[in-house]
N, C-alpha and C. Protein backbone atom coordinates (compact mmCIF):
# COMPACT_ATOMS: atom_id res chain seq x y z
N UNK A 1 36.90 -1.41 3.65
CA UNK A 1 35.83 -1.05 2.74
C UNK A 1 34.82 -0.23 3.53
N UNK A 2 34.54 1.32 2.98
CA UNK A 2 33.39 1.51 3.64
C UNK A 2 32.19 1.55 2.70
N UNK A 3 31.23 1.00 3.78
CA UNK A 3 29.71 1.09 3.19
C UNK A 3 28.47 1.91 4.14
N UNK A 4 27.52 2.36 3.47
CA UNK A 4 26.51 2.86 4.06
C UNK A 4 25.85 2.42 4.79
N UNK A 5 24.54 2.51 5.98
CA UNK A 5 24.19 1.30 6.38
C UNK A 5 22.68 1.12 5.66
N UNK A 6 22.79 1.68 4.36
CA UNK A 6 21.54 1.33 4.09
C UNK A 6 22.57 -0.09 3.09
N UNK A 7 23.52 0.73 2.33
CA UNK A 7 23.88 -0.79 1.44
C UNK A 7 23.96 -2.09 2.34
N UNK A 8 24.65 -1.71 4.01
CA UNK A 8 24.83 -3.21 4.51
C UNK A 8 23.08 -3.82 4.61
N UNK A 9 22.16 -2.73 4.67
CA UNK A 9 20.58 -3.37 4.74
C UNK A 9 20.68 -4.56 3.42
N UNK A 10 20.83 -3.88 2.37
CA UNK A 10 20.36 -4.70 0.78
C UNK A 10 21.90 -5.91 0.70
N UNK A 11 22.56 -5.72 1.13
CA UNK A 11 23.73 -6.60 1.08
C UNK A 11 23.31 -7.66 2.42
N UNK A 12 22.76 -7.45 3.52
CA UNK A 12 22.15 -8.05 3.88
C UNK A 12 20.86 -9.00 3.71
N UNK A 13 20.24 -8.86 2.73
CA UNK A 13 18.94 -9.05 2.04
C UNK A 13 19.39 -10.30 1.10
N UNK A 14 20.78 -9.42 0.36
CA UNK A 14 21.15 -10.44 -0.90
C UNK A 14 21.73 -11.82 -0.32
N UNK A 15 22.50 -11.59 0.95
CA UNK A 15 23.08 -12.33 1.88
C UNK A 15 22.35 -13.62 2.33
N UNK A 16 20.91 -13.33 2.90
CA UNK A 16 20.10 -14.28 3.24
C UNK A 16 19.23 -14.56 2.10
N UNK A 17 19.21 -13.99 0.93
CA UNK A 17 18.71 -14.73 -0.37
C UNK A 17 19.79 -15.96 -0.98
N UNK A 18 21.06 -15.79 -0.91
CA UNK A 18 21.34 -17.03 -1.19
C UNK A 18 22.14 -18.19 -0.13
N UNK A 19 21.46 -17.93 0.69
CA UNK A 19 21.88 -18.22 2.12
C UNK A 19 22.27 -20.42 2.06
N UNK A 20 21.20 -20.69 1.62
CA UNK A 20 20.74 -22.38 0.92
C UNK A 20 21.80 -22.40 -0.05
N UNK A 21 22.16 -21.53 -1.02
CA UNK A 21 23.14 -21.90 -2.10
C UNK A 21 24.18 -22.57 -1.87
N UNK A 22 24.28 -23.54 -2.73
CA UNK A 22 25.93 -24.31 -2.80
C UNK A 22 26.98 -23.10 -3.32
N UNK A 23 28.20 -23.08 -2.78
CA UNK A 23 29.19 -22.31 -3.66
C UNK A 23 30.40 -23.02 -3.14
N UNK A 24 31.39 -22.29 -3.68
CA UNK A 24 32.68 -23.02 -3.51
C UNK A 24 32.91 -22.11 -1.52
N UNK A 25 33.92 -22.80 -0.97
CA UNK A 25 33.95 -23.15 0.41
C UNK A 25 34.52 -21.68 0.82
N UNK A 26 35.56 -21.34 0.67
CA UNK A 26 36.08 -19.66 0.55
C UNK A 26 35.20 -18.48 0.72
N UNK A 27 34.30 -18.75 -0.51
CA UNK A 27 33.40 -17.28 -0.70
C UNK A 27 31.99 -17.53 0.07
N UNK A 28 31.85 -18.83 0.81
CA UNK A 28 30.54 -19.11 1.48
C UNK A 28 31.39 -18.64 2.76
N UNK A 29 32.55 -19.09 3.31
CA UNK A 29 33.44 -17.89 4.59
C UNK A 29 33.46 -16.85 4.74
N UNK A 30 33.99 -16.37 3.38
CA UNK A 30 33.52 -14.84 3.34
C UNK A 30 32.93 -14.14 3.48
N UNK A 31 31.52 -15.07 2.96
CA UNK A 31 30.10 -13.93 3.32
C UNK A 31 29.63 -14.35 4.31
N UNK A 32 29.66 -15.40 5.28
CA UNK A 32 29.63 -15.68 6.70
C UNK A 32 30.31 -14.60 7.75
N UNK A 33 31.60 -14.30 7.16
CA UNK A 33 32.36 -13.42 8.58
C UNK A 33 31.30 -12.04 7.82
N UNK A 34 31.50 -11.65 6.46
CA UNK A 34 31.25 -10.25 6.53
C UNK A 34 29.53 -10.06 7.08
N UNK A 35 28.79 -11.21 7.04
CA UNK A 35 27.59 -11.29 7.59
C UNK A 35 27.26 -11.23 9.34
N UNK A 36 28.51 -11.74 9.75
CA UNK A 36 28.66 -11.37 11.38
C UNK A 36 29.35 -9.90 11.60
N UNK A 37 29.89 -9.30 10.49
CA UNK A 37 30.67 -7.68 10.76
C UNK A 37 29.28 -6.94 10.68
N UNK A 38 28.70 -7.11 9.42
CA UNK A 38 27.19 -6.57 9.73
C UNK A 38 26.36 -6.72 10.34
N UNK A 39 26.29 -7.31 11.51
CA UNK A 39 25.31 -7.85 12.64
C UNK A 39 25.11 -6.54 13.26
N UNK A 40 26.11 -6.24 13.88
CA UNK A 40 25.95 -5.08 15.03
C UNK A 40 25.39 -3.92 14.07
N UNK A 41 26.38 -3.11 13.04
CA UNK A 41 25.49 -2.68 12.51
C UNK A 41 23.55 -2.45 12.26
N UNK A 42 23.27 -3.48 11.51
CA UNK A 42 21.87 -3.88 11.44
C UNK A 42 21.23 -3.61 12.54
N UNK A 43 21.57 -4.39 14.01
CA UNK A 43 20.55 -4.52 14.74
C UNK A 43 20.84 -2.63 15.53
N UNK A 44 21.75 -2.31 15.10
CA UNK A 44 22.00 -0.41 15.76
C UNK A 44 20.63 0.34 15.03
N UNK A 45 20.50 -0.06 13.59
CA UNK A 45 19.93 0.82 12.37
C UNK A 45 18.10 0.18 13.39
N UNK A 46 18.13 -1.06 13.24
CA UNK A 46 16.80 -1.36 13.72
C UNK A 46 16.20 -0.83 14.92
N UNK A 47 17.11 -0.73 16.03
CA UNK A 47 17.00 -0.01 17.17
C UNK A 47 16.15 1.40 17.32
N UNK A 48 17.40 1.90 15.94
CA UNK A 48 17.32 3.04 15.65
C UNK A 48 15.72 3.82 14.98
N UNK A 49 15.16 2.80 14.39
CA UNK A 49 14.16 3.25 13.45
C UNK A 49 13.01 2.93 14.41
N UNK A 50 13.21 1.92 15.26
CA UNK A 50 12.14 1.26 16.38
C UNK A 50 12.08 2.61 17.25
N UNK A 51 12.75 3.09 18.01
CA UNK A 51 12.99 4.26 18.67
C UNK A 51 12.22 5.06 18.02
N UNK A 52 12.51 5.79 16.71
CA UNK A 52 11.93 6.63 15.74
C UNK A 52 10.83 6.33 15.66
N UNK A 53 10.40 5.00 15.44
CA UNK A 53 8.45 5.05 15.40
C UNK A 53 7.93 5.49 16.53
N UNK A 54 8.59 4.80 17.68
CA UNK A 54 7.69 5.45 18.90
C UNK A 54 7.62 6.35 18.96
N UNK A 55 8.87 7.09 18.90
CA UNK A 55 8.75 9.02 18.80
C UNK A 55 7.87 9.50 17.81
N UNK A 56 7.50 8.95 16.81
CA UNK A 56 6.77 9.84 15.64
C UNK A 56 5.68 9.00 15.53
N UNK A 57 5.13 8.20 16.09
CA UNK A 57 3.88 7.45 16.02
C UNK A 57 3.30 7.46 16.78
N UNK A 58 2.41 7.28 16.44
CA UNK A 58 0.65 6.30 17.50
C UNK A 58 0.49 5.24 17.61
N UNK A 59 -0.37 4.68 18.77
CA UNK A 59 -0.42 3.24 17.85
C UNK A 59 -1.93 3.45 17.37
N UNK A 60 -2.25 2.54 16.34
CA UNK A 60 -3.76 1.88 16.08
C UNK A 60 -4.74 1.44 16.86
N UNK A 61 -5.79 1.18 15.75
CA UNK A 61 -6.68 0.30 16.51
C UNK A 61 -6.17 -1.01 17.05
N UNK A 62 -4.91 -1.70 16.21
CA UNK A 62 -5.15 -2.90 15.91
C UNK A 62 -3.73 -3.04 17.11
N UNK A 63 -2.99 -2.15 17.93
CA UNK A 63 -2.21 -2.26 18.74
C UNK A 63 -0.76 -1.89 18.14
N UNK A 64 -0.89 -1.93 16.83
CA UNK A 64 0.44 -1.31 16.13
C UNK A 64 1.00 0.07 16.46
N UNK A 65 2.18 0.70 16.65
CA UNK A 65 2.48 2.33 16.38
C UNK A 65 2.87 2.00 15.12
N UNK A 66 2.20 3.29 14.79
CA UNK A 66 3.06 3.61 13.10
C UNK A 66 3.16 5.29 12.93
N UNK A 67 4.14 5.79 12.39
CA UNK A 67 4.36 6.95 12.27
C UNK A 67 3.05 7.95 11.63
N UNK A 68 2.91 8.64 12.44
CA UNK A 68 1.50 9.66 11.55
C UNK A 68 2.33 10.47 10.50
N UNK A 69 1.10 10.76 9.95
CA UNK A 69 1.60 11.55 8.61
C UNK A 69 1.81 12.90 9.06
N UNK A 70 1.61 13.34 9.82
CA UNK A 70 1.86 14.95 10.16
C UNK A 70 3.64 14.70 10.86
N UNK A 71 3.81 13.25 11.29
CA UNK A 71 5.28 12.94 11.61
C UNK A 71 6.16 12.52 10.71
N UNK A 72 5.47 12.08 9.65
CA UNK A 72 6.55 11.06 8.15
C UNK A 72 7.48 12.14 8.10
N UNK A 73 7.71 13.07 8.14
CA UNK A 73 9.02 14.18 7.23
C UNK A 73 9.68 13.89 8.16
N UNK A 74 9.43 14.23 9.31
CA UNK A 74 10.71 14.25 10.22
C UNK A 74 11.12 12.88 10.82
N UNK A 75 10.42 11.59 10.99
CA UNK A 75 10.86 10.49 11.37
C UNK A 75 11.86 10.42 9.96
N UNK A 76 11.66 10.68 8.48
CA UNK A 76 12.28 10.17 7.20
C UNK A 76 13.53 10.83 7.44
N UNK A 77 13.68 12.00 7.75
CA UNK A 77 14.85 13.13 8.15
C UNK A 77 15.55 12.22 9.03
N UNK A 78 14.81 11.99 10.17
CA UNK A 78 15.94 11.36 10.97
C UNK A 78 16.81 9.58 10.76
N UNK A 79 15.98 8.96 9.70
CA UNK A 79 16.14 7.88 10.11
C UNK A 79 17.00 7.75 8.52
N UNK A 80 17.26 8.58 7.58
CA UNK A 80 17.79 8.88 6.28
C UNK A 80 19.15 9.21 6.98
N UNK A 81 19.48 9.95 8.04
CA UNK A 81 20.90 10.14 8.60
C UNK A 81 21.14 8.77 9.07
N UNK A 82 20.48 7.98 9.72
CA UNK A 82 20.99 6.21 10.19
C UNK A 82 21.49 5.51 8.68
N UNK A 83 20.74 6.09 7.89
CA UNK A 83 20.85 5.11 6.55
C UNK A 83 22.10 5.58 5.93
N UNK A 84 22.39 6.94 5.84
CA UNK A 84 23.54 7.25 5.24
C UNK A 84 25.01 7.41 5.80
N UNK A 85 24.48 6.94 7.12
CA UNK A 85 26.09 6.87 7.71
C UNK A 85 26.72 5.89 6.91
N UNK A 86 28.07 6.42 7.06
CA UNK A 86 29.06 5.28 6.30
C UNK A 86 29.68 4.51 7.54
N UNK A 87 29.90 3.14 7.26
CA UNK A 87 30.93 2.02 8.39
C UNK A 87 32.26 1.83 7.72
N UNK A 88 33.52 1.55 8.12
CA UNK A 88 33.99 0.97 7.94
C UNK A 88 34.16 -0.70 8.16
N UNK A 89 33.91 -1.38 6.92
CA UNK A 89 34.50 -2.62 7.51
C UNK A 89 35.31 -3.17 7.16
N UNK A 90 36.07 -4.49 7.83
CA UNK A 90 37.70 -5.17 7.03
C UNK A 90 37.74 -5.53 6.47
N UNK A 91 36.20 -6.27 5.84
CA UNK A 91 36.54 -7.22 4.23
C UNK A 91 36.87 -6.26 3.16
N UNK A 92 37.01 -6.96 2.39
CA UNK A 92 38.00 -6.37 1.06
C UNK A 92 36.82 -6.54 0.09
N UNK A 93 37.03 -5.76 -0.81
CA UNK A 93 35.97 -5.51 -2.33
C UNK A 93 36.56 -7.30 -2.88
N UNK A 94 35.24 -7.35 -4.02
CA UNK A 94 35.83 -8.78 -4.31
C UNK A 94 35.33 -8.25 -6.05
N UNK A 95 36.31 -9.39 -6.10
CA UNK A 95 36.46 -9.21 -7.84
C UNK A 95 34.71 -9.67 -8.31
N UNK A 96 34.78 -9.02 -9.24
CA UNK A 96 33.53 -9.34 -10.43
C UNK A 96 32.72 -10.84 -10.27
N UNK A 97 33.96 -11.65 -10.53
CA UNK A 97 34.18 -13.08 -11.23
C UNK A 97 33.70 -14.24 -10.03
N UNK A 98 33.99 -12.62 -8.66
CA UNK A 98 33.95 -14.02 -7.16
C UNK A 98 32.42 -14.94 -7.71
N UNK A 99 31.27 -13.83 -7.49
CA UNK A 99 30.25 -14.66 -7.85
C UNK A 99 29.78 -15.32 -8.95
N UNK A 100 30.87 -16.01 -9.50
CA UNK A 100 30.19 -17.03 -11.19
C UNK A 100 29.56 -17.77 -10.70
N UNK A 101 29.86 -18.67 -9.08
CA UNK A 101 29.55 -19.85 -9.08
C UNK A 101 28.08 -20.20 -8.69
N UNK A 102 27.41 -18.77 -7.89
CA UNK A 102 26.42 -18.89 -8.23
C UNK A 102 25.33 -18.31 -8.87
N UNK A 103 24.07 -18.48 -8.49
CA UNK A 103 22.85 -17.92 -9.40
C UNK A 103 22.23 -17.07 -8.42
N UNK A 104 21.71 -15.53 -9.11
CA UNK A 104 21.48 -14.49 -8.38
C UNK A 104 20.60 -13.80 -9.16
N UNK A 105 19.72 -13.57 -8.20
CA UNK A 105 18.35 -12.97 -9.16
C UNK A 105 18.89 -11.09 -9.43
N UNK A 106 18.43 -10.37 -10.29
CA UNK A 106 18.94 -8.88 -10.18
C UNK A 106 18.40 -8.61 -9.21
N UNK A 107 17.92 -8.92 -8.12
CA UNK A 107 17.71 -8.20 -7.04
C UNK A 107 19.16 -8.06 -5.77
N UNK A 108 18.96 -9.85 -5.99
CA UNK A 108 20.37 -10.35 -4.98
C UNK A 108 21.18 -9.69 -5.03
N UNK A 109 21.59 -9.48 -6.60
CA UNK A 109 22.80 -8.92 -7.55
C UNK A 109 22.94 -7.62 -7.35
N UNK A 110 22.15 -6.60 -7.14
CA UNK A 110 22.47 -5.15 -6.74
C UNK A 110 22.97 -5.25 -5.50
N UNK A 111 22.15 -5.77 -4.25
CA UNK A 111 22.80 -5.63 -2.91
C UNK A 111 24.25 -5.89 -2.93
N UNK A 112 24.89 -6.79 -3.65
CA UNK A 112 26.47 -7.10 -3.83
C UNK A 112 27.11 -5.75 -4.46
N UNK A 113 26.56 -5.21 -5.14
CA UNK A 113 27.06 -4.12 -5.58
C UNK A 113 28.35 -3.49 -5.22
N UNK A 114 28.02 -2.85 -3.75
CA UNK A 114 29.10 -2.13 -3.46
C UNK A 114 30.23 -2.86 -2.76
N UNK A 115 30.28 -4.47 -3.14
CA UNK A 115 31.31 -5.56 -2.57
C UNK A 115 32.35 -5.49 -3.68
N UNK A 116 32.03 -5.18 -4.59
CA UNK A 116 32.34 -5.61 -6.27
C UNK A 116 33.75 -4.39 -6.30
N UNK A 117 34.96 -4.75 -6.95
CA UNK A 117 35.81 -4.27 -7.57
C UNK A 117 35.09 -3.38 -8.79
């Protein structure tokens, strides 16, 4: 399956939103391994954008860097190519039906999106 690494961001999101949920034993495996395939990913993209602030930021008063606005276009340019790379990974699309068992707010529910048959 390939995905973007912005979808593994929100599939990540939906991931640790129902993280506490009971489900049947299989599909709580499933999203355990595909949650360790997206590890490396994630922490590359974070690296990546951390890098990017320093390059396109200042810091504050308050000890923060944050990107200046005379830098926003081009930190967004660069860090929109991190987001749209595509990964391959080995899990497999899952049917519709995988998630009946549990309860998912429409937020959760989009990040699964691009898991979905």
């Amino acid at each position: 399956m390939e995905l973007t690494i912005a979808d593994i961001i929100n599939l990540n999101r939906s991931l640790d939103g129902i993280a506490k949920q009971k489900m049947k034993a299989s599909l709580a495996i499933q999203f355990n391994k595909l949650k360790q395939e997206c590890t490396p990913h994630l922490n590359e993209a974070e690296e990546t954008r951390l890098k990017l602030v320093k390059e396109y930021g200042k810091e504050n008063e308050s000890g923060n860097v944050a990107v200046t606005e005379e830098n926003a276009v081009k930190f967004f340019e660069e860090y929109k190519a991190t987001l749209t790379r595509t990964v391959k990974l080995k899990a497999d699309k899952l049917p519709i039906d995988a998630l009946d068992s549990i309860e998912l707010s429409p937020e959760d529910a989009a990040g699964f999106l691009p898991l979905m048959d």
